[in-house]
N, C-alpha and C. Protein backbone atom coordinates (compact mmCIF):
# COMPACT_ATOMS: atom_id res chain seq x y z
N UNK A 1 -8.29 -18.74 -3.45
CA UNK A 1 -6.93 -18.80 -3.96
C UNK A 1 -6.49 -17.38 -4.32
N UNK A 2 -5.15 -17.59 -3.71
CA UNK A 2 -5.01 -15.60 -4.12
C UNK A 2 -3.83 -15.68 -5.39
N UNK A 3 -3.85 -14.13 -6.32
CA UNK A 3 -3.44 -13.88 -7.04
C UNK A 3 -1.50 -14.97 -7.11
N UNK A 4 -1.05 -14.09 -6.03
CA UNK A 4 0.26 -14.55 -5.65
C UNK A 4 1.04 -16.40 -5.74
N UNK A 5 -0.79 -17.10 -5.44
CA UNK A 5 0.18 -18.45 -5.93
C UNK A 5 0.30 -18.92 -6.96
N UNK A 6 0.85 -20.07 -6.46
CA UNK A 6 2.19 -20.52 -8.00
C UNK A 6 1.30 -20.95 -8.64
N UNK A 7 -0.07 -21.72 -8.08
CA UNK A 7 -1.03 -22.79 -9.30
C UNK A 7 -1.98 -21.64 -10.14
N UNK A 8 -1.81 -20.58 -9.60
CA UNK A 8 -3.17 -19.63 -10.22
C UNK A 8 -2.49 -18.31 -11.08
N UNK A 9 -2.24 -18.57 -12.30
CA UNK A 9 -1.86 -17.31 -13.00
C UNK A 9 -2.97 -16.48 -14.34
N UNK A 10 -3.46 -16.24 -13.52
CA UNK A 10 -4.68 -15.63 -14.10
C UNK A 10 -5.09 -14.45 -13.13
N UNK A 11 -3.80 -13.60 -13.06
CA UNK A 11 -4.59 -12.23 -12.38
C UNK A 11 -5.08 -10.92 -13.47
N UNK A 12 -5.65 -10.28 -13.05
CA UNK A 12 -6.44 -8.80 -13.88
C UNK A 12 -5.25 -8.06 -14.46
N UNK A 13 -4.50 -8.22 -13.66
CA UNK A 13 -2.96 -6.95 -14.00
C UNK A 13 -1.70 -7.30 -14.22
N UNK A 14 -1.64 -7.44 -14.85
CA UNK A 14 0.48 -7.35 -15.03
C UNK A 14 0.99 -5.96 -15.38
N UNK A 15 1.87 -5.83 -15.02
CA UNK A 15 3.58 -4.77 -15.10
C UNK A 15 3.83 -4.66 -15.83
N UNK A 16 4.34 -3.56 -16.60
CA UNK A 16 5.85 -3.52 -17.18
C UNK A 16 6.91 -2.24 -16.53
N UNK A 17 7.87 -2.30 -16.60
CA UNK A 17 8.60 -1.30 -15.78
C UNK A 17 9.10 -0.26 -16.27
N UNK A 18 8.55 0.94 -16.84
CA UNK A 18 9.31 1.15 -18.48
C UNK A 18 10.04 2.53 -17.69
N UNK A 19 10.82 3.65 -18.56
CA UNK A 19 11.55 4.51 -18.14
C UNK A 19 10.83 5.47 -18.72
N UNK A 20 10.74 6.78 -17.77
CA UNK A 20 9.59 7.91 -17.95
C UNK A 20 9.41 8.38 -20.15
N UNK A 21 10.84 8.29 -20.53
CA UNK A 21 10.89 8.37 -21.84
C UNK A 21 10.40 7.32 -22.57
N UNK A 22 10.50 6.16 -22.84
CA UNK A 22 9.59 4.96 -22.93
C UNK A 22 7.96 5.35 -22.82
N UNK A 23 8.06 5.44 -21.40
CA UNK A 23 6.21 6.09 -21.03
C UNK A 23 5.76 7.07 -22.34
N UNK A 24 6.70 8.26 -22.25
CA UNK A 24 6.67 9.27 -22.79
C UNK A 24 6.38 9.49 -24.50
N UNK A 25 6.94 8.34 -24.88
CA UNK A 25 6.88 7.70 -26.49
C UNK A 25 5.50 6.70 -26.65
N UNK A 26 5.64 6.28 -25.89
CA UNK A 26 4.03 5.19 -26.23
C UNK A 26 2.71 5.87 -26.08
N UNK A 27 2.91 7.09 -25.20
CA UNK A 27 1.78 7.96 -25.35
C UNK A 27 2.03 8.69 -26.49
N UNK A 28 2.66 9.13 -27.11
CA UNK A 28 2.73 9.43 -28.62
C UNK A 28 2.72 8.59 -29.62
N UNK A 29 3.12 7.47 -29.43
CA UNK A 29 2.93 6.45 -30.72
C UNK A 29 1.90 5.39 -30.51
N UNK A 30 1.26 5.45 -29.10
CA UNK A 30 0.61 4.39 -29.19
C UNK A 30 0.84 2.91 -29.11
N UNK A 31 2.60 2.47 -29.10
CA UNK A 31 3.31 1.50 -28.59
C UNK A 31 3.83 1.41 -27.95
N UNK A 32 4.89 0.68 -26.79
CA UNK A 32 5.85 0.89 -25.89
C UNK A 32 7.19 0.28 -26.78
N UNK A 33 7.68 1.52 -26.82
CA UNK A 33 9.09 1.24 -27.72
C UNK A 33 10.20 0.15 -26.75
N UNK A 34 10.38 -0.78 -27.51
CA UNK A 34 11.06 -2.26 -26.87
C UNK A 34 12.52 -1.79 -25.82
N UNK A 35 12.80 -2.41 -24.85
CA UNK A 35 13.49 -2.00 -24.30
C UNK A 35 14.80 -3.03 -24.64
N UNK A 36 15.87 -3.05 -24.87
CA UNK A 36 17.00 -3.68 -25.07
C UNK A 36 17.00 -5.48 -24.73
N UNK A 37 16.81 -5.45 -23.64
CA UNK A 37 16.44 -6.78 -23.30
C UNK A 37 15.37 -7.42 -23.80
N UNK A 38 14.41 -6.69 -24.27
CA UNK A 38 13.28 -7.29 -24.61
C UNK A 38 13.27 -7.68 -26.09
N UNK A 39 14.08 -6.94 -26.94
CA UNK A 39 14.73 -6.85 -28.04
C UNK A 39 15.06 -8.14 -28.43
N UNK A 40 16.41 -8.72 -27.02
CA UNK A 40 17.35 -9.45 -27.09
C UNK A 40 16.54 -10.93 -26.67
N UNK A 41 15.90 -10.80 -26.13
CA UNK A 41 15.10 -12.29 -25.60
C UNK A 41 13.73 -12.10 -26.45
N UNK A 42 13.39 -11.71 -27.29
CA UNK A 42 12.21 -11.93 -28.34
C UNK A 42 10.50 -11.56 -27.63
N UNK A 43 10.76 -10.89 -26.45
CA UNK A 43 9.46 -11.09 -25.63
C UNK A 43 9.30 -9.90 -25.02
N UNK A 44 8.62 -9.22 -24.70
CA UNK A 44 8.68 -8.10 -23.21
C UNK A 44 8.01 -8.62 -22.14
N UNK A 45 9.20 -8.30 -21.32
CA UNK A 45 9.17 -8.62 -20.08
C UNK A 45 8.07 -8.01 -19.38
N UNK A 46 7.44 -8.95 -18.12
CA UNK A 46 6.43 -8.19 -17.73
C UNK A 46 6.35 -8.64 -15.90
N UNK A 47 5.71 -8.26 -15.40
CA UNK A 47 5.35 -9.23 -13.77
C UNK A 47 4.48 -8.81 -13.15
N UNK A 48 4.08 -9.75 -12.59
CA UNK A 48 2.93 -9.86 -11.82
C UNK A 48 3.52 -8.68 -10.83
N UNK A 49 1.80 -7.72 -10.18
CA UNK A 49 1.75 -6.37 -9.50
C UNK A 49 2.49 -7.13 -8.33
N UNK A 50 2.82 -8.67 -7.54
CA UNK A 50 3.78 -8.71 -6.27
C UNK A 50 5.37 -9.28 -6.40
N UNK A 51 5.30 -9.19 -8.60
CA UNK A 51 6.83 -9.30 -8.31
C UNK A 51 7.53 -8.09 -8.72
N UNK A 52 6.55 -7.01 -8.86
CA UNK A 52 7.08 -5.41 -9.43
C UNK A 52 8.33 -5.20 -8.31
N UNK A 53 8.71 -5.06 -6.82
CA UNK A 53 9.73 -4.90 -6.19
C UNK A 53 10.24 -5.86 -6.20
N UNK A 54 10.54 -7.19 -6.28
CA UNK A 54 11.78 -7.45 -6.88
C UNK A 54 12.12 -7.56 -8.14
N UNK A 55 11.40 -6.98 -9.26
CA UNK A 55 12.13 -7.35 -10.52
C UNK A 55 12.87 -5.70 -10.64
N UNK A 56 11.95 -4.47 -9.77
CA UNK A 56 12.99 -3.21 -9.65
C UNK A 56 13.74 -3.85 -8.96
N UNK A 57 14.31 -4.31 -7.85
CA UNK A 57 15.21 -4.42 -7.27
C UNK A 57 16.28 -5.30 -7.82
N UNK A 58 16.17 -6.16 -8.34
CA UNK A 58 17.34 -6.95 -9.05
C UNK A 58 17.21 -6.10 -10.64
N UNK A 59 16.53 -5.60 -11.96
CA UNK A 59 16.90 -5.20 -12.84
C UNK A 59 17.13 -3.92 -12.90
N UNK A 60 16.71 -2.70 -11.99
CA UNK A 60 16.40 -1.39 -11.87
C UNK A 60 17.05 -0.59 -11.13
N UNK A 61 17.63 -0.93 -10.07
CA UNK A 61 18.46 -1.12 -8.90
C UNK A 61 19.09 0.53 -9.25
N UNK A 62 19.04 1.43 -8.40
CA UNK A 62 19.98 2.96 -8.20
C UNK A 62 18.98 3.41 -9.80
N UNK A 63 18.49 3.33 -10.64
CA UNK A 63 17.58 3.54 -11.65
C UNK A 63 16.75 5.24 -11.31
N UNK A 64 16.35 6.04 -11.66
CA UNK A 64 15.09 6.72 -11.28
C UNK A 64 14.95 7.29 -12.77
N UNK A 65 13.71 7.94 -12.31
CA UNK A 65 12.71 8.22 -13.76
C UNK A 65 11.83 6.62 -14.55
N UNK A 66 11.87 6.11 -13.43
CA UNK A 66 11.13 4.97 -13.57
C UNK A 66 9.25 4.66 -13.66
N UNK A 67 8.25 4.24 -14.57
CA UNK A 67 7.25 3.95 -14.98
C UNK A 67 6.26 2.75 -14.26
N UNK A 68 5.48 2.19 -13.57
CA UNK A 68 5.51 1.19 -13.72
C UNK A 68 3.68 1.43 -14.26
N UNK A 69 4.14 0.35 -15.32
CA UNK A 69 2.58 0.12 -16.64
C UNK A 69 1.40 -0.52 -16.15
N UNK A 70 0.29 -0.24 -15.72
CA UNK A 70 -0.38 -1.57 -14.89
C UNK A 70 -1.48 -2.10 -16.39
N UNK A 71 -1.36 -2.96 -17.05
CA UNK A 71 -2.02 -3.24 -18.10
C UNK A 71 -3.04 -4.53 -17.81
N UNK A 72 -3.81 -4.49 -18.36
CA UNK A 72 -5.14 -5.00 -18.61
C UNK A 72 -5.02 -6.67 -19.07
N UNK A 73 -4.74 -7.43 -18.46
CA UNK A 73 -4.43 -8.77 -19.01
C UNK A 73 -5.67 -9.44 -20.24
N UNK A 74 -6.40 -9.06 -20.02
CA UNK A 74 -7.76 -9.23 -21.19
C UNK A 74 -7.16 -8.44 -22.32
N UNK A 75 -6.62 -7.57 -22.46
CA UNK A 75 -6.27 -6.78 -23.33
C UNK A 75 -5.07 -7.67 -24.33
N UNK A 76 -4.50 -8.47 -23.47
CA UNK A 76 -2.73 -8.98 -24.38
C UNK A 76 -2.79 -10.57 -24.16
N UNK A 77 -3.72 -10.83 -23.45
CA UNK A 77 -4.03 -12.29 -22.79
C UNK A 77 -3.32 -12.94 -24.02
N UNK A 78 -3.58 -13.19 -25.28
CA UNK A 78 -4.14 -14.17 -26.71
C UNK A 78 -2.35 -14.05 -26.69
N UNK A 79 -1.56 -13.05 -26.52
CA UNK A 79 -0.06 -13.69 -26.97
C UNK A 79 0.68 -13.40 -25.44
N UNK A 80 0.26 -13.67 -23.77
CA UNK A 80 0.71 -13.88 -23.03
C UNK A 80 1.07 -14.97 -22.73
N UNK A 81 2.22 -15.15 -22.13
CA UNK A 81 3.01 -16.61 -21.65
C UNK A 81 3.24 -16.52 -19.86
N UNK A 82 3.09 -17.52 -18.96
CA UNK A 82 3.74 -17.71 -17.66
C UNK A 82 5.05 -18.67 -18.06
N UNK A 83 5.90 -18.09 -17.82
CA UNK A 83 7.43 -18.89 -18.36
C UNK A 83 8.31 -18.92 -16.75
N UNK A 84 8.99 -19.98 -16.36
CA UNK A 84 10.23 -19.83 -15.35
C UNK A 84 10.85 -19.13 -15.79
N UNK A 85 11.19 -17.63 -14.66
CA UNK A 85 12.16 -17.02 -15.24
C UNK A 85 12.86 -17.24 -13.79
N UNK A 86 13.55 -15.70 -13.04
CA UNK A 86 14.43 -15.68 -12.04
C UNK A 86 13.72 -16.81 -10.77
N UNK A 87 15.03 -17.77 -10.38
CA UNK A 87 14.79 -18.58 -9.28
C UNK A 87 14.01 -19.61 -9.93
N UNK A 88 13.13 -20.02 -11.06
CA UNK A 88 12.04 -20.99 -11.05
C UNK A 88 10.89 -20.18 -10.85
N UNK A 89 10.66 -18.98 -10.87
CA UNK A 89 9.31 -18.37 -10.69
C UNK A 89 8.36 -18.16 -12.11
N UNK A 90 7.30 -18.08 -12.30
CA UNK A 90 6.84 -17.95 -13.18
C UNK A 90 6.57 -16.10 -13.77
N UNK A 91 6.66 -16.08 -14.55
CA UNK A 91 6.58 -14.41 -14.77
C UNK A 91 5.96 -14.25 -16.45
N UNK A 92 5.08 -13.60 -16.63
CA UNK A 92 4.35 -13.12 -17.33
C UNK A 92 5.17 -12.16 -18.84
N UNK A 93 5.25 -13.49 -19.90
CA UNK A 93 6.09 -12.81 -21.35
C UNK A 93 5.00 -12.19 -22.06
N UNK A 94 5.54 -11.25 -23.02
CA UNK A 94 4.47 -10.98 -24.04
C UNK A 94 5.08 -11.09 -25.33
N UNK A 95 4.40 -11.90 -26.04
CA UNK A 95 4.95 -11.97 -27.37
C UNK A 95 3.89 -10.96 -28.39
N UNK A 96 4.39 -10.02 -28.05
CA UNK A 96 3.52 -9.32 -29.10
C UNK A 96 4.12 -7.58 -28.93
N UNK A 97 3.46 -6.63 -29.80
CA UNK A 97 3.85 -4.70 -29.27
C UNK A 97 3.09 -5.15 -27.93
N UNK A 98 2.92 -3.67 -27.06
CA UNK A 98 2.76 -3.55 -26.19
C UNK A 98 1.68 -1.90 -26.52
N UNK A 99 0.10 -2.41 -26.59
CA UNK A 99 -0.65 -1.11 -26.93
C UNK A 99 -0.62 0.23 -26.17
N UNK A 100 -0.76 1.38 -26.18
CA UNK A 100 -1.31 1.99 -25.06
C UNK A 100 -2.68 1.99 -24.53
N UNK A 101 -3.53 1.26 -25.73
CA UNK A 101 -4.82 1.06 -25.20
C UNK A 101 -5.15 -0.14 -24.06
N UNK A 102 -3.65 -1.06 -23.71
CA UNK A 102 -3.68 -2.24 -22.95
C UNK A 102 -3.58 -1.38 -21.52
N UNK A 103 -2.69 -0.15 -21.08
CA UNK A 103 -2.26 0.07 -19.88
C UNK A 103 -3.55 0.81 -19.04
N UNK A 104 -3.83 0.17 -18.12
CA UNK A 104 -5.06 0.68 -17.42
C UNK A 104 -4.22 2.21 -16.09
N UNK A 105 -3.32 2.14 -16.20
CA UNK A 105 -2.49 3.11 -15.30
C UNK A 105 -1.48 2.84 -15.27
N UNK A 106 -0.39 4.22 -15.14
CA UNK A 106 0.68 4.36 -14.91
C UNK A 106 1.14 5.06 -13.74
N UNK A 107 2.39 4.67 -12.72
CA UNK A 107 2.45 5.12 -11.59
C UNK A 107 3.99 5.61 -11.75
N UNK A 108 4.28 6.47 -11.46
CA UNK A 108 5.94 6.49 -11.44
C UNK A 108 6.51 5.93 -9.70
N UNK A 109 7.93 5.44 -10.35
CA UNK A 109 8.42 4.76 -9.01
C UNK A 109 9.28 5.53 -8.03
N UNK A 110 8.77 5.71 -7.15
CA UNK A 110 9.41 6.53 -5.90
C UNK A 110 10.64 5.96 -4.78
């Protein structure tokens, strides 16, 4: 069973998409400072490593100076959620900060 289907959400890695300043602050504080939306819906947003191009492409869209977080799901597992979000898909909430000790790599988006 691979990562990508709908019955199996239990992969090694989830996303977050953050903006190089974002990046730039959590390596100094040690948190990822909340992004507006995430604020506004009580959760940070996150997605699985094969929905990272479309959640840039529908939320990020003409965007640059873009982050993407590859974090450690063992690390945030205890307050992660799979919730329907865009279309009926399931996508990966976090109810909790967001450590820097969770992100196993950061890639900027090209």
């Amino acid at each position: 069973m691979s990562n990508d289907s709908a019955s199996n959400h239990s992969p090694s890695i989830v996303c977050k998409i953050a903006t190089q300043t974002q990046w730039e602050q959590m390596q100094s504080t040690g948190k990822l400072p909340p992004a507006p939306i995430d604020v506004a819906d009580g959760f940070i947003h996150l997605s699985s490593e094969q929905q990272v191009p479309g959640t840039l492409a529908a939320h990020f869209a003409g965007q640059s100076g873009l982050v993407v977080l590859h974090i450690r799901v063992t690390d945030i597992e205890e307050n992660l959620r799979w919730e329907k979000s865009r279309g009926g898909e399931l996508f990966p909430h976090l109810y909790a900060e967001l450590s820097l000790s969770a992100v196993e790599r950061a890639e900027s988006v090209v």
